[in-house]
C-alpha atoms as a PDB file:
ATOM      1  CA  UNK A   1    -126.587-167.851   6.146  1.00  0.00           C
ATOM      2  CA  UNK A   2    -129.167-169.309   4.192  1.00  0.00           C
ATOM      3  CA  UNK A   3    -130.600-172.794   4.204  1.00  0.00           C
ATOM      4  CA  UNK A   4    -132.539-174.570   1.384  1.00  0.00           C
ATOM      5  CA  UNK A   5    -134.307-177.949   1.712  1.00  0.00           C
ATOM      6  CA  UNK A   6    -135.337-179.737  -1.461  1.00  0.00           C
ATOM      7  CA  UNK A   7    -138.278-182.898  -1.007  1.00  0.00           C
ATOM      8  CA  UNK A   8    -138.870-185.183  -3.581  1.00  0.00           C
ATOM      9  CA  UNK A   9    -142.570-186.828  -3.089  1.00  0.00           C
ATOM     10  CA  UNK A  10    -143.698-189.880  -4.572  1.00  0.00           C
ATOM     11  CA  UNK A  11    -147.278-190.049  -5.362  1.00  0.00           C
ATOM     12  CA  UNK A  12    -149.420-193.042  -5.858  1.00  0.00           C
ATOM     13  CA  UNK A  13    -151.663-193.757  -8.718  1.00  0.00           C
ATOM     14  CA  UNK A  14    -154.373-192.496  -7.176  1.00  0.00           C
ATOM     15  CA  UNK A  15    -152.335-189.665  -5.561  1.00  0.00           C
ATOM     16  CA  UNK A  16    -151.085-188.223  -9.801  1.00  0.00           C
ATOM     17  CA  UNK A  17    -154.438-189.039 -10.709  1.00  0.00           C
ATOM     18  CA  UNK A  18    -155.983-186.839  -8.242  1.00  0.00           C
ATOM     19  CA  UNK A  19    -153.069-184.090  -8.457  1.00  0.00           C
ATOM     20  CA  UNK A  20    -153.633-183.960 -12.278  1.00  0.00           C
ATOM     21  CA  UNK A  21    -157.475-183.287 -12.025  1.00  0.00           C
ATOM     22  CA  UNK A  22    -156.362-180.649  -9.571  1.00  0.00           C
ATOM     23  CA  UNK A  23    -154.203-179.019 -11.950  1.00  0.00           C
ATOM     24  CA  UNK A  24    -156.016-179.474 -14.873  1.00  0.00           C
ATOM     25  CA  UNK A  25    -159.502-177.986 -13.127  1.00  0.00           C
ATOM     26  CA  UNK A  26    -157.193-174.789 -11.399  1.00  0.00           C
ATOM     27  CA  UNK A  27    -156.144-174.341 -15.110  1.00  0.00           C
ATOM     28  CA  UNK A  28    -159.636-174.226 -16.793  1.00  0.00           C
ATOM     29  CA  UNK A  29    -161.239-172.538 -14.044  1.00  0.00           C
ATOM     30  CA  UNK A  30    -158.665-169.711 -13.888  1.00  0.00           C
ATOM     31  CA  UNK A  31    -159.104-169.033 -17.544  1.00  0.00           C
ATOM     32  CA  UNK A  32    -162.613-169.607 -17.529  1.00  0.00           C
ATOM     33  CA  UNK A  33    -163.008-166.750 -14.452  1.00  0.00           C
ATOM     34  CA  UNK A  34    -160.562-164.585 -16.736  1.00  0.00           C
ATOM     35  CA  UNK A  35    -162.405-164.494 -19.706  1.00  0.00           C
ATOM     36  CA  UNK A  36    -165.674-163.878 -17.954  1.00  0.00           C
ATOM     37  CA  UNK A  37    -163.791-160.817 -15.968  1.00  0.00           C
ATOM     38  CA  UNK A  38    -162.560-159.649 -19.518  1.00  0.00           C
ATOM     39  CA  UNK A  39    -165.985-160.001 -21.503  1.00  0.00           C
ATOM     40  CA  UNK A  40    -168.015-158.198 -18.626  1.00  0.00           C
ATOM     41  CA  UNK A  41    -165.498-155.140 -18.708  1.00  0.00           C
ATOM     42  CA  UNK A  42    -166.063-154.844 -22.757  1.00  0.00           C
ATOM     43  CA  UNK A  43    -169.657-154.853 -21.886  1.00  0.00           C
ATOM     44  CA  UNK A  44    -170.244-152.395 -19.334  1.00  0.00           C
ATOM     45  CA  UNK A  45    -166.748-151.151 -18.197  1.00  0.00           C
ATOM     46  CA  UNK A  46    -166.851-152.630 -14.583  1.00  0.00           C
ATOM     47  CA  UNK A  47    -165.099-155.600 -13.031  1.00  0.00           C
ATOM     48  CA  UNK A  48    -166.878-159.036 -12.803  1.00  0.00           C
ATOM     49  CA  UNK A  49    -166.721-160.174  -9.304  1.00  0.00           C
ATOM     50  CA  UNK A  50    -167.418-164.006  -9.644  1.00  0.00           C
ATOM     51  CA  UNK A  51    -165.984-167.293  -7.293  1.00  0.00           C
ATOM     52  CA  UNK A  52    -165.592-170.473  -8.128  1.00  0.00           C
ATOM     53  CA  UNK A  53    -168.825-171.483  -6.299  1.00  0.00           C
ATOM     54  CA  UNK A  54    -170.510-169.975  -9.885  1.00  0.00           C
ATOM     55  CA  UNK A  55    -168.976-172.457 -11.942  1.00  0.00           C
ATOM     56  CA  UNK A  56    -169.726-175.314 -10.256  1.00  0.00           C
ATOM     57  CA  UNK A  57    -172.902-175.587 -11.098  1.00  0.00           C
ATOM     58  CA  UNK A  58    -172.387-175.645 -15.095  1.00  0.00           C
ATOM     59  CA  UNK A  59    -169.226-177.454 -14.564  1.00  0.00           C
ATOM     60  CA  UNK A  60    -169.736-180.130 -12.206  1.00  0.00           C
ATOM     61  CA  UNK A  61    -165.804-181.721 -12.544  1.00  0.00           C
ATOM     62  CA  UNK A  62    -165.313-178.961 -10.331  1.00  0.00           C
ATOM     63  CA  UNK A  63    -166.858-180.311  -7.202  1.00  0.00           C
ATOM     64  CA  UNK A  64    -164.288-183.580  -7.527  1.00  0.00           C
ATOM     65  CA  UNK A  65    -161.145-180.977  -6.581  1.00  0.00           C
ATOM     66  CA  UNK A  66    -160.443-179.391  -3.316  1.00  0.00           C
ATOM     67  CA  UNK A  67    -162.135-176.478  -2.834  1.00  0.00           C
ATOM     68  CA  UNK A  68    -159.483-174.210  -1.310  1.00  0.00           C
ATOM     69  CA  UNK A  69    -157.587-174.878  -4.140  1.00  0.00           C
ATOM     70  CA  UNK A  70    -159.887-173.288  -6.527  1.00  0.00           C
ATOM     71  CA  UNK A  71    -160.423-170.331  -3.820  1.00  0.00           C
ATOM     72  CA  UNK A  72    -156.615-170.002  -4.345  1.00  0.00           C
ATOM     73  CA  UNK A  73    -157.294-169.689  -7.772  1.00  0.00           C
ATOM     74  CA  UNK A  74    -159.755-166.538  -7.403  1.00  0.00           C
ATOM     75  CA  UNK A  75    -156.794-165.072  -5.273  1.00  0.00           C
ATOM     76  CA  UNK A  76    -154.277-165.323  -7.520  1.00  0.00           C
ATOM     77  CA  UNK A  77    -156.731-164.132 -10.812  1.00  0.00           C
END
């Protein structure tokens, strides 16, 4: 027998405010790491091994996120 629990949360302003900079930066950063991977392999035919700690410094929106969630997105790329 199976069980499934469903939450609802209700965020605060600052809570959706934060949660959508979250998003948005996991979005552009997983892209971002993408493209790099995919312009490095039509260049010399080996894999880019980058981490979000390289972005951060031409990007600096990134450092107003949680970090582990941009490690996440490395894992998932």
């Amino acid at each position: 027998m199976n069980i499934a629990y469903r939450f609802r949360i209700y965020p605060t302003k600052e809570q959706r405010i934060l949660l959508g900079k979250t998003f948005g930066c996991c979005r552009f950063l997983y892209n971002q790491m993408l493209n790099d991977k995919i312009q490095e392999y039509k260049k010399t035919k080996r894999m880019l091994k980058n981490t979000p700690a390289m972005y951060k410094k031409a990007y600096p929106f990134l450092k107003e996120v949680d970090s582990l969630a941009l490690a996440n997105v490395q894992l998932h790329l």
